[in-house]
PDB file of N, CA and C in Angstrom:
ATOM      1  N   UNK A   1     112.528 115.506 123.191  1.00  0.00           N
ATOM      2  CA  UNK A   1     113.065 116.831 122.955  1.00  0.00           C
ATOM      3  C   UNK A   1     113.429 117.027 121.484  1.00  0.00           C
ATOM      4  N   UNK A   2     114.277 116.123 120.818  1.00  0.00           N
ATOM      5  CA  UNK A   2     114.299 115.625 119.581  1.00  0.00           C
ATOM      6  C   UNK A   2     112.933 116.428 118.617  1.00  0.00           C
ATOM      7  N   UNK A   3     111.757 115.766 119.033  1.00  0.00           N
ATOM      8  CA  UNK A   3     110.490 116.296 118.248  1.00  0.00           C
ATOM      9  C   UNK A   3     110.379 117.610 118.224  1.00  0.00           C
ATOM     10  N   UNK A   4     110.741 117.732 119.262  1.00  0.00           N
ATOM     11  CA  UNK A   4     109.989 119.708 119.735  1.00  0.00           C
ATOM     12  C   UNK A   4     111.210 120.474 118.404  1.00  0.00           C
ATOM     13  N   UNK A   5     112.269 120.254 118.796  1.00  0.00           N
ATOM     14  CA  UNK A   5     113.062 120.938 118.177  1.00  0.00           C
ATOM     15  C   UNK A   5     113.190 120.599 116.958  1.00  0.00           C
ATOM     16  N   UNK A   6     112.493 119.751 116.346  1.00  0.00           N
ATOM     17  CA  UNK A   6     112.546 119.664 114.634  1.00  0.00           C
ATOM     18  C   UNK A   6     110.709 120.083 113.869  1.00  0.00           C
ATOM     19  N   UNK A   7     109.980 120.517 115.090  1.00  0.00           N
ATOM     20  CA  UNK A   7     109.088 120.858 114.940  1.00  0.00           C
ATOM     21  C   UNK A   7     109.424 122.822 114.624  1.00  0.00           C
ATOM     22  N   UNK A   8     110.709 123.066 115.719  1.00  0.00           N
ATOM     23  CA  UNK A   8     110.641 124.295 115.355  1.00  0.00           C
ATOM     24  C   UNK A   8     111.038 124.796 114.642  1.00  0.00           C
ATOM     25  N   UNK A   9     112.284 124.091 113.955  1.00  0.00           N
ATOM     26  CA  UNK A   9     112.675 123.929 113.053  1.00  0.00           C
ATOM     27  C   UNK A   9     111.910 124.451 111.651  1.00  0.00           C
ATOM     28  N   UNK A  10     110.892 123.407 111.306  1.00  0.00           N
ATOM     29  CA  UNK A  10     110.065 122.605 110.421  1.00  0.00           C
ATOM     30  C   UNK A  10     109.444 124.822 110.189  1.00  0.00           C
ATOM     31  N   UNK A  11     108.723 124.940 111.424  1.00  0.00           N
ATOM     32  CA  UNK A  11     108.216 126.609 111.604  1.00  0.00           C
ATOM     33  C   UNK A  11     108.972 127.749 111.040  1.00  0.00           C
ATOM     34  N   UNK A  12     110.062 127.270 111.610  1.00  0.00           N
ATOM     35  CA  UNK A  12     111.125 129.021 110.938  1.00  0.00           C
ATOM     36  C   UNK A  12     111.475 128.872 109.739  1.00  0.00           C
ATOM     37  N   UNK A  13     111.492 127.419 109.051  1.00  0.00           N
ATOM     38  CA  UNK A  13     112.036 127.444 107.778  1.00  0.00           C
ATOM     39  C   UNK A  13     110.619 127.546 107.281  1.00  0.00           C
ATOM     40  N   UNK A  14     109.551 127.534 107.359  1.00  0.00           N
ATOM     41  CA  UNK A  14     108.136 127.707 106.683  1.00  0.00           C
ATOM     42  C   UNK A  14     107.961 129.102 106.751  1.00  0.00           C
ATOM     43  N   UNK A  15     107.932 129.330 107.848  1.00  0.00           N
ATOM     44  CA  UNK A  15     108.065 131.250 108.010  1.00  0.00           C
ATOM     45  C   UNK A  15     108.838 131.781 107.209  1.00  0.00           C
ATOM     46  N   UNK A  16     110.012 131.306 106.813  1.00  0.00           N
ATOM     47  CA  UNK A  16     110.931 131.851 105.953  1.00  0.00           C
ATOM     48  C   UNK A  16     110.747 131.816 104.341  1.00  0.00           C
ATOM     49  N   UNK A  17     109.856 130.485 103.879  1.00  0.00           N
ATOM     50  CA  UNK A  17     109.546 130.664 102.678  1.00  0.00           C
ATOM     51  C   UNK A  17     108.665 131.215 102.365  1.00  0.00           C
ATOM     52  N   UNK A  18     107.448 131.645 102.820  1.00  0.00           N
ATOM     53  CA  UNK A  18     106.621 132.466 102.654  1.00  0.00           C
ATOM     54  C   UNK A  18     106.861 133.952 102.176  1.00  0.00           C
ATOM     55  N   UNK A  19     106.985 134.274 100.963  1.00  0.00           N
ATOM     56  CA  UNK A  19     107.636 135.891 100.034  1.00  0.00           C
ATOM     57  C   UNK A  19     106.961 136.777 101.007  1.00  0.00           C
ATOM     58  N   UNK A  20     107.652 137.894 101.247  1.00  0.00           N
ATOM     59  CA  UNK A  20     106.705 139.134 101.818  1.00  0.00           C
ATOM     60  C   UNK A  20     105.759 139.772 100.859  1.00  0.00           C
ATOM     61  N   UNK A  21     106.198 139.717  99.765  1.00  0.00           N
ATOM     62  CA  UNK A  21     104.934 140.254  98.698  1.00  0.00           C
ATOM     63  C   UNK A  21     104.602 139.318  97.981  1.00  0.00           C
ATOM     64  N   UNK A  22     103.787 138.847  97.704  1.00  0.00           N
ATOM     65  CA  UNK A  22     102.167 139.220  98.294  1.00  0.00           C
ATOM     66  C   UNK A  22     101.723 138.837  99.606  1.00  0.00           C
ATOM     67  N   UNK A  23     102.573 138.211 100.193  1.00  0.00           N
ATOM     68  CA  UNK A  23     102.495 138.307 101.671  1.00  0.00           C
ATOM     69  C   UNK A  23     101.884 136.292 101.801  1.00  0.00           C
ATOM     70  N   UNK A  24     101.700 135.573 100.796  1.00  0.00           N
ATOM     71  CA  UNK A  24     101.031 134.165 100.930  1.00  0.00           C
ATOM     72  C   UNK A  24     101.810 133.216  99.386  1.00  0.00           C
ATOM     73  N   UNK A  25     101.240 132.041 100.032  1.00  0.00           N
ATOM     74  CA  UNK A  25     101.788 131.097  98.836  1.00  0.00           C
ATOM     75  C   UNK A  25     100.891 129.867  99.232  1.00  0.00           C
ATOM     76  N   UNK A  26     100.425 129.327  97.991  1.00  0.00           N
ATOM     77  CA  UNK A  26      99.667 128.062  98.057  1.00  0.00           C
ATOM     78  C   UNK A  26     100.408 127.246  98.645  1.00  0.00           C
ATOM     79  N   UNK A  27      99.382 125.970  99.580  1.00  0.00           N
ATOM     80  CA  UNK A  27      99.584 125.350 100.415  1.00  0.00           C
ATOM     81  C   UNK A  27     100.754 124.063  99.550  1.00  0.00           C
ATOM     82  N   UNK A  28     100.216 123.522  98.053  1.00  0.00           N
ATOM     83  CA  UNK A  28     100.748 122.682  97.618  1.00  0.00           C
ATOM     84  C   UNK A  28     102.643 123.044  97.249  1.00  0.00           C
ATOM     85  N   UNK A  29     102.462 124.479  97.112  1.00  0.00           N
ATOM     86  CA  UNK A  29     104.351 125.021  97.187  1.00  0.00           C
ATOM     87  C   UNK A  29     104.757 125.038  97.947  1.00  0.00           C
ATOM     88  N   UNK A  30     103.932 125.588  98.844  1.00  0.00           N
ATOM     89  CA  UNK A  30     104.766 125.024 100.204  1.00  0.00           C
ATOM     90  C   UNK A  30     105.187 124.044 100.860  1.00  0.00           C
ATOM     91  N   UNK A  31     104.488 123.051 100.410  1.00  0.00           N
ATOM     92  CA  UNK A  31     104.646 121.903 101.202  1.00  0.00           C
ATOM     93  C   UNK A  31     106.027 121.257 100.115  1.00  0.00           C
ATOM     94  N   UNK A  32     105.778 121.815  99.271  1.00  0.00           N
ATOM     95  CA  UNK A  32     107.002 121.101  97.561  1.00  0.00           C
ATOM     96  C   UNK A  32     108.538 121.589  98.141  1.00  0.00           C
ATOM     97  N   UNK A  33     108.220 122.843  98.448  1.00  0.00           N
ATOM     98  CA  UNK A  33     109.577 123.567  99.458  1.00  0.00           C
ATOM     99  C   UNK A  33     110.028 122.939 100.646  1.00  0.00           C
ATOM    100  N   UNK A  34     109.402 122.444 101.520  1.00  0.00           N
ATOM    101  CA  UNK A  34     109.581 121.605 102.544  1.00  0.00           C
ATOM    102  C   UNK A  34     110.290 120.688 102.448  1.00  0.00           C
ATOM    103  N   UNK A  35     109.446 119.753 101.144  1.00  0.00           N
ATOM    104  CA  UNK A  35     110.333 118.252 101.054  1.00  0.00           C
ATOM    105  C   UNK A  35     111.486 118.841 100.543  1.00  0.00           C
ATOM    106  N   UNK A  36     111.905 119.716  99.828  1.00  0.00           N
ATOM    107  CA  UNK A  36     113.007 119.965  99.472  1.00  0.00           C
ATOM    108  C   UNK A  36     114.093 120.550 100.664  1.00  0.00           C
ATOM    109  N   UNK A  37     113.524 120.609 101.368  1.00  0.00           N
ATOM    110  CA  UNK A  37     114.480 120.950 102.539  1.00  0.00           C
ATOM    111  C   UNK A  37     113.951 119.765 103.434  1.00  0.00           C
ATOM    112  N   UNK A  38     113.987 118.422 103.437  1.00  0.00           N
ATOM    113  CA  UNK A  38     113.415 117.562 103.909  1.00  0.00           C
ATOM    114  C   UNK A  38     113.061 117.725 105.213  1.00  0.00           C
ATOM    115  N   UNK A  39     111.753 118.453 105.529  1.00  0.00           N
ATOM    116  CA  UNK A  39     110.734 118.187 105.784  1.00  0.00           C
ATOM    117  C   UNK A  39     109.294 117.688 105.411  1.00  0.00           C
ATOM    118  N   UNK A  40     109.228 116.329 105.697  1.00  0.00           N
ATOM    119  CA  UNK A  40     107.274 115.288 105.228  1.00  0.00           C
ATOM    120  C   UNK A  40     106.811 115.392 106.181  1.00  0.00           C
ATOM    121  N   UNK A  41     105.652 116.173 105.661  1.00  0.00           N
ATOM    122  CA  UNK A  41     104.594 116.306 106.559  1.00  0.00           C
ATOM    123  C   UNK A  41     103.211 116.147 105.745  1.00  0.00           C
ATOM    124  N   UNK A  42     101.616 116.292 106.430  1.00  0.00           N
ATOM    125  CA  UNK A  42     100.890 116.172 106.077  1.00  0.00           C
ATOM    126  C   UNK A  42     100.608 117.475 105.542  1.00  0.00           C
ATOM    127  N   UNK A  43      99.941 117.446 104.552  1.00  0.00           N
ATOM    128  CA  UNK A  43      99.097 118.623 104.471  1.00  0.00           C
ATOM    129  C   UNK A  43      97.894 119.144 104.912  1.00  0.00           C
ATOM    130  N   UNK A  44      97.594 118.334 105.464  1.00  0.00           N
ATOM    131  CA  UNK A  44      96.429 118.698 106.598  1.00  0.00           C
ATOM    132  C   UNK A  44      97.230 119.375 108.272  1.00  0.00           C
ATOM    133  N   UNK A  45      98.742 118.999 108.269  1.00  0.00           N
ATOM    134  CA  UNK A  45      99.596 119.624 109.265  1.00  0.00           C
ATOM    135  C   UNK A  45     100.283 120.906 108.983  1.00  0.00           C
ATOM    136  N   UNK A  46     100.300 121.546 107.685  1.00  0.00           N
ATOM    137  CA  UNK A  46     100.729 122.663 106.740  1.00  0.00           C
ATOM    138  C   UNK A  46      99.499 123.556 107.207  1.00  0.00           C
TER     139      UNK A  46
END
């Protein structure tokens, strides 16, 4: 249960960094934002 819920986690805070204008952000900032809110993940899982 643990997983699920740091998976959803991992989602709303990704949803959340994504700017509304221009509406996208490269995969490599995003993933830079993540670890900074420690979430590691793959980038092939991004």
């Amino acid at each position: 249960m643990s997983e699920m819920r740091d998976t959803l986690f991992r989602y709303l805070t990704l949803l959340q960094l994504i700017p509304r204008y221009p509406g996208r952000a490269s995969t490599p900032v995003l993933k830079e934002k993540l670890a900074e809110r420690v979430f590691q993940i793959d980038t092939r899982s991004l």
